[in-house]
PDB file of N, CA and C in Angstrom:
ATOM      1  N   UNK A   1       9.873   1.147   0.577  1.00  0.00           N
ATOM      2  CA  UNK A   1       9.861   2.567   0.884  1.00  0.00           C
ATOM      3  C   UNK A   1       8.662   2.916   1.759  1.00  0.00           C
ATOM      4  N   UNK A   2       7.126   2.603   1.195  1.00  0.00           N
ATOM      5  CA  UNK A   2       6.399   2.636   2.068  1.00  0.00           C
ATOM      6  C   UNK A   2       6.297   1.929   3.521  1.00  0.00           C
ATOM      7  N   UNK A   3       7.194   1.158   3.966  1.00  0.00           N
ATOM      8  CA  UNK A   3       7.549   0.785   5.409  1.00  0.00           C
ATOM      9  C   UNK A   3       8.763   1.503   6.144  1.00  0.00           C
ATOM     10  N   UNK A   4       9.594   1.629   5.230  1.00  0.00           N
ATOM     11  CA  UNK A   4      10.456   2.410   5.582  1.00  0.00           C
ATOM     12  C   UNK A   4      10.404   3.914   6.220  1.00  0.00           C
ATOM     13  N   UNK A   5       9.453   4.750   5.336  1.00  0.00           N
ATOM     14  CA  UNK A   5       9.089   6.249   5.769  1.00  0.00           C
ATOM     15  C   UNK A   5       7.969   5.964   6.089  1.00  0.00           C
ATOM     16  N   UNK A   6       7.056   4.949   6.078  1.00  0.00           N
ATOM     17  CA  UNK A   6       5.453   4.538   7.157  1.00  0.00           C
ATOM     18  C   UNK A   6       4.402   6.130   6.788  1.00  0.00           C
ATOM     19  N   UNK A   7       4.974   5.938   5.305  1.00  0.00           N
ATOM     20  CA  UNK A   7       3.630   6.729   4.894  1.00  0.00           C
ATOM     21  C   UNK A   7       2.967   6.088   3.126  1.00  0.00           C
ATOM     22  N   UNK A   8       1.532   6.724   2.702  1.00  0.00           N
ATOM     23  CA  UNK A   8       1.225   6.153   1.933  1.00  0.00           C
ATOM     24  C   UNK A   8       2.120   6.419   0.819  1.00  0.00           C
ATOM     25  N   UNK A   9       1.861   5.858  -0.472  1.00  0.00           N
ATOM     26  CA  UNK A   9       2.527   6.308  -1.465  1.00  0.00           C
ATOM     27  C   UNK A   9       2.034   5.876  -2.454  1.00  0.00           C
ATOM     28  N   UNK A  10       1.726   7.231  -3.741  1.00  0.00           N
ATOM     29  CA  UNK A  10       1.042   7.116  -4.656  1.00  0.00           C
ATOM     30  C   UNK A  10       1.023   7.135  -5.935  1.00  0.00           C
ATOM     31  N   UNK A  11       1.626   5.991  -7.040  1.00  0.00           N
ATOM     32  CA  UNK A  11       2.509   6.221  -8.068  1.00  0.00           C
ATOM     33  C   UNK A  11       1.748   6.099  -9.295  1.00  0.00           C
ATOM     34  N   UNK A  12       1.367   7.425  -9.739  1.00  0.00           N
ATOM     35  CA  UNK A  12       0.595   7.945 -11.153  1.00  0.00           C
ATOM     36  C   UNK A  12       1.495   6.946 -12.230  1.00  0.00           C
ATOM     37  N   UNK A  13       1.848   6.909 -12.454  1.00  0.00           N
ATOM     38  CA  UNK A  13       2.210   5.816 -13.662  1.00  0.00           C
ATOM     39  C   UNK A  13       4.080   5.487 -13.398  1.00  0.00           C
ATOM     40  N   UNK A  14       3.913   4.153 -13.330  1.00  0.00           N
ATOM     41  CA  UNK A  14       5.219   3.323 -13.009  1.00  0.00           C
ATOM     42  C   UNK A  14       6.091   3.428 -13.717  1.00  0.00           C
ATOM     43  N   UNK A  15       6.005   3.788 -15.438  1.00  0.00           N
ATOM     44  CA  UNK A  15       7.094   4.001 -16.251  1.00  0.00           C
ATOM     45  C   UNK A  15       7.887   5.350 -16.283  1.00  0.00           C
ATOM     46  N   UNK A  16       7.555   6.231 -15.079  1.00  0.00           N
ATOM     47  CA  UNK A  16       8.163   7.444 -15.448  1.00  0.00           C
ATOM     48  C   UNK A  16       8.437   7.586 -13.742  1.00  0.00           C
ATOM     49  N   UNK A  17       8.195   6.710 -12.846  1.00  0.00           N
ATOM     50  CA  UNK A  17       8.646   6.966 -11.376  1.00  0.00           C
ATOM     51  C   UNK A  17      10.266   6.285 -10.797  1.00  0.00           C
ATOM     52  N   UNK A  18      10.674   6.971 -10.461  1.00  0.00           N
ATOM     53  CA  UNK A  18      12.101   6.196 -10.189  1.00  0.00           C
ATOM     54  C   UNK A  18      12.051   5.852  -8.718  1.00  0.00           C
ATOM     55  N   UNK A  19      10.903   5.528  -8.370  1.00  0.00           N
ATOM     56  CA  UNK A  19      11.070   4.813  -6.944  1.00  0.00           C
ATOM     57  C   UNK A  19      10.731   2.701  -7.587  1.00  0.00           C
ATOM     58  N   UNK A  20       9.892   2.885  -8.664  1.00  0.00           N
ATOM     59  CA  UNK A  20       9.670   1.472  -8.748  1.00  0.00           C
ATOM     60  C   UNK A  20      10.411   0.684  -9.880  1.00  0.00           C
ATOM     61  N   UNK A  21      10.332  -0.629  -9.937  1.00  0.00           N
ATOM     62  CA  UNK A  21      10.986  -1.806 -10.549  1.00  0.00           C
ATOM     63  C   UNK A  21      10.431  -1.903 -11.801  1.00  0.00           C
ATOM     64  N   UNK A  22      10.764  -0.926 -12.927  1.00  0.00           N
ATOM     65  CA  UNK A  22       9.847  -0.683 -14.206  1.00  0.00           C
ATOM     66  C   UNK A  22       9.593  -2.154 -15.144  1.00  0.00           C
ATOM     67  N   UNK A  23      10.482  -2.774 -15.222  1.00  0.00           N
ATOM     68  CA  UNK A  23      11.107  -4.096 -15.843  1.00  0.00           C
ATOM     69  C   UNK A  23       9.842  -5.121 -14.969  1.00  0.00           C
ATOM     70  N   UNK A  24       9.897  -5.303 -14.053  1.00  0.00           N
ATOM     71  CA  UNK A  24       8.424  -6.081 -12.875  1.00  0.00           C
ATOM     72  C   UNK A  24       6.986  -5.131 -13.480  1.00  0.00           C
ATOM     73  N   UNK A  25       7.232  -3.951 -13.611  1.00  0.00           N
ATOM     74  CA  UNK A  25       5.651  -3.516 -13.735  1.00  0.00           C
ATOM     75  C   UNK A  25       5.055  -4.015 -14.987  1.00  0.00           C
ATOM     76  N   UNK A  26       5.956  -3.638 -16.063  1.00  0.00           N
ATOM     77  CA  UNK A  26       5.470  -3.880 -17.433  1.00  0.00           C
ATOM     78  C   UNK A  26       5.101  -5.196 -17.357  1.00  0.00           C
ATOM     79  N   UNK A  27       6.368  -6.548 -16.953  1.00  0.00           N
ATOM     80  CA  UNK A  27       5.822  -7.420 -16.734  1.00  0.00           C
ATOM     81  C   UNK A  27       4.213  -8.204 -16.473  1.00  0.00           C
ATOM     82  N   UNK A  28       3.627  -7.408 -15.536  1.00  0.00           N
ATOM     83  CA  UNK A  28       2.382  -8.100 -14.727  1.00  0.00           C
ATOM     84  C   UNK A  28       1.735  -6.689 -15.040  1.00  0.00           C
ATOM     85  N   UNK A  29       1.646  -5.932 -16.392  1.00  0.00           N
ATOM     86  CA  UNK A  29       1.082  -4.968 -16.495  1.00  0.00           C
ATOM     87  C   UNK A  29       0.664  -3.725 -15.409  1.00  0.00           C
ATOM     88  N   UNK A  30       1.098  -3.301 -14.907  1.00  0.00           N
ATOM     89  CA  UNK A  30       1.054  -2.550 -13.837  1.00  0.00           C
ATOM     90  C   UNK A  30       1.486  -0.897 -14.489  1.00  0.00           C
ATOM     91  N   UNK A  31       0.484  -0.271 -14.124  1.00  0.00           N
ATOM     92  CA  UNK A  31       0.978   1.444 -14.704  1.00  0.00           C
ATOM     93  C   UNK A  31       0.227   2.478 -13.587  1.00  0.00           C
ATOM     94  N   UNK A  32      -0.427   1.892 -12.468  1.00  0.00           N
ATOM     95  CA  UNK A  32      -0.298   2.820 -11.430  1.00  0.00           C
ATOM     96  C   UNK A  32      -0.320   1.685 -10.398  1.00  0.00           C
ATOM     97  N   UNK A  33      -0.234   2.234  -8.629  1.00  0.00           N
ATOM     98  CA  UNK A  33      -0.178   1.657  -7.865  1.00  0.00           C
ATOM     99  C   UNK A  33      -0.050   2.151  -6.519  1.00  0.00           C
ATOM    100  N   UNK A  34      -0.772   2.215  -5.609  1.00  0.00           N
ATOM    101  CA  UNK A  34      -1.505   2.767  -4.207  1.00  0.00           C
ATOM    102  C   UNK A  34      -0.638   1.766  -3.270  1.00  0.00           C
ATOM    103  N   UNK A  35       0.183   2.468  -2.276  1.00  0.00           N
ATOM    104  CA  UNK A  35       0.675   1.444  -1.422  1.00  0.00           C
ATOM    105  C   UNK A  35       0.214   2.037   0.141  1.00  0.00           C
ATOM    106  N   UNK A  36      -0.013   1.536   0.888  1.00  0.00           N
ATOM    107  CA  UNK A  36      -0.475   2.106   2.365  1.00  0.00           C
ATOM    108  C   UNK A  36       0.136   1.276   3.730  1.00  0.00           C
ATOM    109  N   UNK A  37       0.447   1.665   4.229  1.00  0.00           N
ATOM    110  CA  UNK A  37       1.867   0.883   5.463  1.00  0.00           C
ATOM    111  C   UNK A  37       0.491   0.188   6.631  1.00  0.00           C
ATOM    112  N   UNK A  38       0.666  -0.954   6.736  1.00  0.00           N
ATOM    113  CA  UNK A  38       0.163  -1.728   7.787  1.00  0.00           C
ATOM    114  C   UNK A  38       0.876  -1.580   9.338  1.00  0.00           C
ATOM    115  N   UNK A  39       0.534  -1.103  10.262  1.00  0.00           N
ATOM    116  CA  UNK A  39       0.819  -0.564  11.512  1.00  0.00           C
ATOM    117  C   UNK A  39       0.377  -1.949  12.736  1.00  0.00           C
ATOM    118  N   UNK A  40       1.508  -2.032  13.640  1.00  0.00           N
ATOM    119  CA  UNK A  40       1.334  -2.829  14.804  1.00  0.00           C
ATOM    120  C   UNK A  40       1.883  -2.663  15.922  1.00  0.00           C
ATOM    121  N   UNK A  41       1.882  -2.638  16.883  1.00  0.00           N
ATOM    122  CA  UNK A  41       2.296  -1.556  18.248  1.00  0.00           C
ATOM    123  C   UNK A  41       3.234  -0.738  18.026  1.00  0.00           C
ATOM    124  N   UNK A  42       3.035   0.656  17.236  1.00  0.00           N
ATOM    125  CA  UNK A  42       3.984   1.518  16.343  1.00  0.00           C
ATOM    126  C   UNK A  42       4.949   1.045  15.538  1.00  0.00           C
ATOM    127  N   UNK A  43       4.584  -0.128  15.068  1.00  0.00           N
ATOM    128  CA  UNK A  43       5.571  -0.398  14.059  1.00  0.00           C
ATOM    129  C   UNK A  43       4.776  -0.603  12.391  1.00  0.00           C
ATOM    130  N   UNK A  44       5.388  -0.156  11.906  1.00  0.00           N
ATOM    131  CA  UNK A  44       5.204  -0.844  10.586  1.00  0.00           C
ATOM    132  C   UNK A  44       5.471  -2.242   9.911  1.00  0.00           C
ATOM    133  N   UNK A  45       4.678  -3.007   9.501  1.00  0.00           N
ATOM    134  CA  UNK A  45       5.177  -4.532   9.464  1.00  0.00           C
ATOM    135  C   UNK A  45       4.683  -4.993   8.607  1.00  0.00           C
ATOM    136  N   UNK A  46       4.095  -3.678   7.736  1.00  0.00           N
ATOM    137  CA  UNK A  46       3.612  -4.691   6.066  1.00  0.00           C
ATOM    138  C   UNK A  46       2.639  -3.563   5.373  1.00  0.00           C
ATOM    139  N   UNK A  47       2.453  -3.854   4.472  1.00  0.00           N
ATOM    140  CA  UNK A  47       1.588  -3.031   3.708  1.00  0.00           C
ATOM    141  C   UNK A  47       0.056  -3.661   2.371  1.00  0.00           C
ATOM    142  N   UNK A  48      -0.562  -2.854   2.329  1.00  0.00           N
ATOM    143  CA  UNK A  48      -1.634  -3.249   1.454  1.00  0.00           C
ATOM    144  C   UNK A  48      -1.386  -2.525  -0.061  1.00  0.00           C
ATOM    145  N   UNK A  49      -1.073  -3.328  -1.104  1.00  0.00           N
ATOM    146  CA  UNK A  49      -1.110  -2.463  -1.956  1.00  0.00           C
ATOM    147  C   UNK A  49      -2.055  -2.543  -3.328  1.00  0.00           C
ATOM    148  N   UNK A  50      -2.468  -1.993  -4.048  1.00  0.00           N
ATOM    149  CA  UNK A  50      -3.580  -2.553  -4.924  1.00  0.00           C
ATOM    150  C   UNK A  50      -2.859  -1.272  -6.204  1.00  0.00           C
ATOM    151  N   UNK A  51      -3.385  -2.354  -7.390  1.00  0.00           N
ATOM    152  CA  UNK A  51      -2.658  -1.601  -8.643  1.00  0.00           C
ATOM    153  C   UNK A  51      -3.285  -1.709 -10.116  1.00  0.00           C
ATOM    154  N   UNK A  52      -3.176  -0.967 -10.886  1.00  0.00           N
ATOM    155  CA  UNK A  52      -4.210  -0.875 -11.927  1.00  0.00           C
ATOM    156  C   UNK A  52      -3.104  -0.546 -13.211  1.00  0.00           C
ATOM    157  N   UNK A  53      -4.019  -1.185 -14.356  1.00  0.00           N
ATOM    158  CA  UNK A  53      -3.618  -0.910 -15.645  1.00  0.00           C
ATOM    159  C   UNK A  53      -3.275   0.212 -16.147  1.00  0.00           C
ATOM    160  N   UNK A  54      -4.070   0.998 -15.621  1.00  0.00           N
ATOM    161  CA  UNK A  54      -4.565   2.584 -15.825  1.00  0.00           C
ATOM    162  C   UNK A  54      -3.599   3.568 -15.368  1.00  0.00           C
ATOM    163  N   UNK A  55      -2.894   4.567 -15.877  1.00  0.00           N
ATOM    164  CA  UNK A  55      -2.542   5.617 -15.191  1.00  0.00           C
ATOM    165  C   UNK A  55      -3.052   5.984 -14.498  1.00  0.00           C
ATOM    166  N   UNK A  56      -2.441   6.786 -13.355  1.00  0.00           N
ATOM    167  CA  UNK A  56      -3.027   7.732 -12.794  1.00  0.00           C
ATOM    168  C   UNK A  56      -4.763   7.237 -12.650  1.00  0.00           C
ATOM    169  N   UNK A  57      -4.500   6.091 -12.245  1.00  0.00           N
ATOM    170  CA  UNK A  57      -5.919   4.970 -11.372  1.00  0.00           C
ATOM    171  C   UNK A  57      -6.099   5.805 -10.255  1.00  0.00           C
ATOM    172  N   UNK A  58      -5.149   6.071  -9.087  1.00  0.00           N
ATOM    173  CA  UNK A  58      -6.002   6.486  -7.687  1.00  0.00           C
ATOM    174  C   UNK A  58      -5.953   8.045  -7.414  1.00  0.00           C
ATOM    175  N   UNK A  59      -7.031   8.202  -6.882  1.00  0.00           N
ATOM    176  CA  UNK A  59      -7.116   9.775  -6.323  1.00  0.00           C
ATOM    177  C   UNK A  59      -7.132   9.592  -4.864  1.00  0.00           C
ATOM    178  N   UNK A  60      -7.268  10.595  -4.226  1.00  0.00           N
ATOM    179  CA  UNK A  60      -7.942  10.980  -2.231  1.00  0.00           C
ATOM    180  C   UNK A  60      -8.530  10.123  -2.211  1.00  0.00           C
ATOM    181  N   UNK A  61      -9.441   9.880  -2.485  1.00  0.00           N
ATOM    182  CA  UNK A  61     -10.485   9.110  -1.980  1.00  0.00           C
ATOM    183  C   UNK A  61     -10.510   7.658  -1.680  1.00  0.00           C
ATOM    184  N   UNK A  62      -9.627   7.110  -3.089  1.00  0.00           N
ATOM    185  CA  UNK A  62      -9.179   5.936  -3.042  1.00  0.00           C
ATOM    186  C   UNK A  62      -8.254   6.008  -1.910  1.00  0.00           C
ATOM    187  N   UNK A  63      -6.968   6.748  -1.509  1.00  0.00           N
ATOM    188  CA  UNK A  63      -6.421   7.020  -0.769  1.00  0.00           C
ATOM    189  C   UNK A  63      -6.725   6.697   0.839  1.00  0.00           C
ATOM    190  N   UNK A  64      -8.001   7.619   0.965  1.00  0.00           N
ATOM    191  CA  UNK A  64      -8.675   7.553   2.316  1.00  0.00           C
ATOM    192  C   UNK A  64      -9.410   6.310   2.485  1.00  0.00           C
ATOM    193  N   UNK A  65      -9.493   5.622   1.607  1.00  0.00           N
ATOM    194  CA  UNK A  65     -10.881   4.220   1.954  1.00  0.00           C
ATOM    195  C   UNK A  65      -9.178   3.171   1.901  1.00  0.00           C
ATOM    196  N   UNK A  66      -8.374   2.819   1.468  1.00  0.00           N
ATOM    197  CA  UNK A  66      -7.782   2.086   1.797  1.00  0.00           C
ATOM    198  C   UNK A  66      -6.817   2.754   2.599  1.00  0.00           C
ATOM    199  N   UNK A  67      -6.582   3.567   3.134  1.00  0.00           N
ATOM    200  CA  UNK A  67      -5.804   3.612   4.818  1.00  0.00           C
ATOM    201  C   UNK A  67      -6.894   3.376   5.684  1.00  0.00           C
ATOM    202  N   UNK A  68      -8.184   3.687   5.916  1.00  0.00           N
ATOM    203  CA  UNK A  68      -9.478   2.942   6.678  1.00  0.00           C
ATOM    204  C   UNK A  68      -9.648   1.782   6.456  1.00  0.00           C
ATOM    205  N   UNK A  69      -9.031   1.279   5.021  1.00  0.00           N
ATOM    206  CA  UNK A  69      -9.015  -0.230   5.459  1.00  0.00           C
ATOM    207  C   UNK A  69      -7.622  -1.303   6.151  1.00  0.00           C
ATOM    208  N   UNK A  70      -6.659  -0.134   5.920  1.00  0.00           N
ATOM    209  CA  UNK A  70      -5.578  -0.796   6.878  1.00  0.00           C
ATOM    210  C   UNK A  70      -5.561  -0.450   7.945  1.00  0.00           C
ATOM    211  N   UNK A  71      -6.141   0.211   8.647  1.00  0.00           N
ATOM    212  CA  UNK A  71      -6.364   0.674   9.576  1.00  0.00           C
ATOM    213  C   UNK A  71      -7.514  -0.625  10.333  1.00  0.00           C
ATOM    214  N   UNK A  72      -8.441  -1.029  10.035  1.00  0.00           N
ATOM    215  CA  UNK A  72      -9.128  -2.164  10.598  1.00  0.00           C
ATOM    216  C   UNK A  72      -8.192  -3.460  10.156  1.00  0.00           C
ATOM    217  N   UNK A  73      -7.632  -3.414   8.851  1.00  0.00           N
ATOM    218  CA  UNK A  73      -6.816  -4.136   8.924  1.00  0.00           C
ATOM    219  C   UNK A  73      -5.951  -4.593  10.521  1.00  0.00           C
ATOM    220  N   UNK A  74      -5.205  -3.298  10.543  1.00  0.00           N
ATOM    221  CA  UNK A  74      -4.029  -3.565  11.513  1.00  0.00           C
ATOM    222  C   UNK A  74      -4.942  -3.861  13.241  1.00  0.00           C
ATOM    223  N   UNK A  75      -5.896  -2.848  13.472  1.00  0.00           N
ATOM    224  CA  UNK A  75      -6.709  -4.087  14.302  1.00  0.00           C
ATOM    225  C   UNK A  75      -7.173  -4.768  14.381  1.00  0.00           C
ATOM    226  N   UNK A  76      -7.476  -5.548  13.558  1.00  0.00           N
ATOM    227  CA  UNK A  76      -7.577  -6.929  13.745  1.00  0.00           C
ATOM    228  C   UNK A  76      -6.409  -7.888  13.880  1.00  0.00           C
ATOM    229  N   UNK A  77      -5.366  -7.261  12.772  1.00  0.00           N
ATOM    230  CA  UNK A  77      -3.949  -8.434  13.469  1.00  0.00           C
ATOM    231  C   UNK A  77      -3.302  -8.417  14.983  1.00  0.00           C
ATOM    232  N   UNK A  78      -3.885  -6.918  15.649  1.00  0.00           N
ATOM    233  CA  UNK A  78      -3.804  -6.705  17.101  1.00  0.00           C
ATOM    234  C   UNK A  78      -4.159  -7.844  17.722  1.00  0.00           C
ATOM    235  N   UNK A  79      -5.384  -7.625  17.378  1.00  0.00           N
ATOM    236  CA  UNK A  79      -6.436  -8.303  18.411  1.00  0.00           C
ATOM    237  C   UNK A  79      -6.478  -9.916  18.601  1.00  0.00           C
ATOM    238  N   UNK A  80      -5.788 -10.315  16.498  1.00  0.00           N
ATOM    239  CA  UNK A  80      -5.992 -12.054  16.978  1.00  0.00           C
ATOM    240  C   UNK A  80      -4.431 -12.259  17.571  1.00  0.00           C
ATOM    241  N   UNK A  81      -3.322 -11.413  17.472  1.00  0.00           N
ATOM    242  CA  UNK A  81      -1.892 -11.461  18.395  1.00  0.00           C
ATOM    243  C   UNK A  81      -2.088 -11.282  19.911  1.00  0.00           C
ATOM    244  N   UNK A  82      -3.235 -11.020  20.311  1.00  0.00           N
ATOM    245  CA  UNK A  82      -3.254 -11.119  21.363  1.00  0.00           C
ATOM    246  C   UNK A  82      -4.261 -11.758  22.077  1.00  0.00           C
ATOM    247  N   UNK A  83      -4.558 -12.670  21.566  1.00  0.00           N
ATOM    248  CA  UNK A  83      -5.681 -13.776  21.870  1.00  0.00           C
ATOM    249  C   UNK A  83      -4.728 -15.119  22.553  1.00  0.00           C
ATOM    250  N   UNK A  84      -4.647 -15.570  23.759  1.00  0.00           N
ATOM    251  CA  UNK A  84      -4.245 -16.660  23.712  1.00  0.00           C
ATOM    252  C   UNK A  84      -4.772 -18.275  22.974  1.00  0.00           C
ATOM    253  N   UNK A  85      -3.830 -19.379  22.551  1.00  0.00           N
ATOM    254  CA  UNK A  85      -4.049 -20.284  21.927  1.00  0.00           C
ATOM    255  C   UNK A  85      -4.905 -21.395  22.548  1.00  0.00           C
TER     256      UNK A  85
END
């Protein structure tokens, strides 16, 4: 979904969201989870996602420091795609 609509997405606790795979979360303990779309010559082509035990784990802030980090993320996969071998 987050590549699909190429925006972040921010899921306060996994057992009550009907966008995620509840049966996988419980699994690998998972009860919140921050996803942010990785960008490459306007495309979307992957994402960073980081996830916590905790409900309602991320706020803004967390928000804003990992799209600044996909954001250097995604230039840098620019930059070594366009490096010749």
């Amino acid at each position: 979904l987050c590549i699909k609509e190429n925006r972040v997405l921010n899921c306060q606790d996994a057992l009550h969201d009907p966008r995620v795979d509840k049966d996988a979360c419980q699994k690998v303990g998972l009860s919140s989870m921050l996803v942010v779309p990785l960008g490459y010559q306007q495309n979307t082509v992957g994402v960073i996602k980081v996830f916590s035990t905790a409900t309602a784990a991320f706020d803004d802030v967390d928000t804003l420091i990992l799209s600044l980090a996909a954001q250097v993320i995604s230039a840098a996969i620019h930059a070594s795609l366009g490096k010749q071998p």
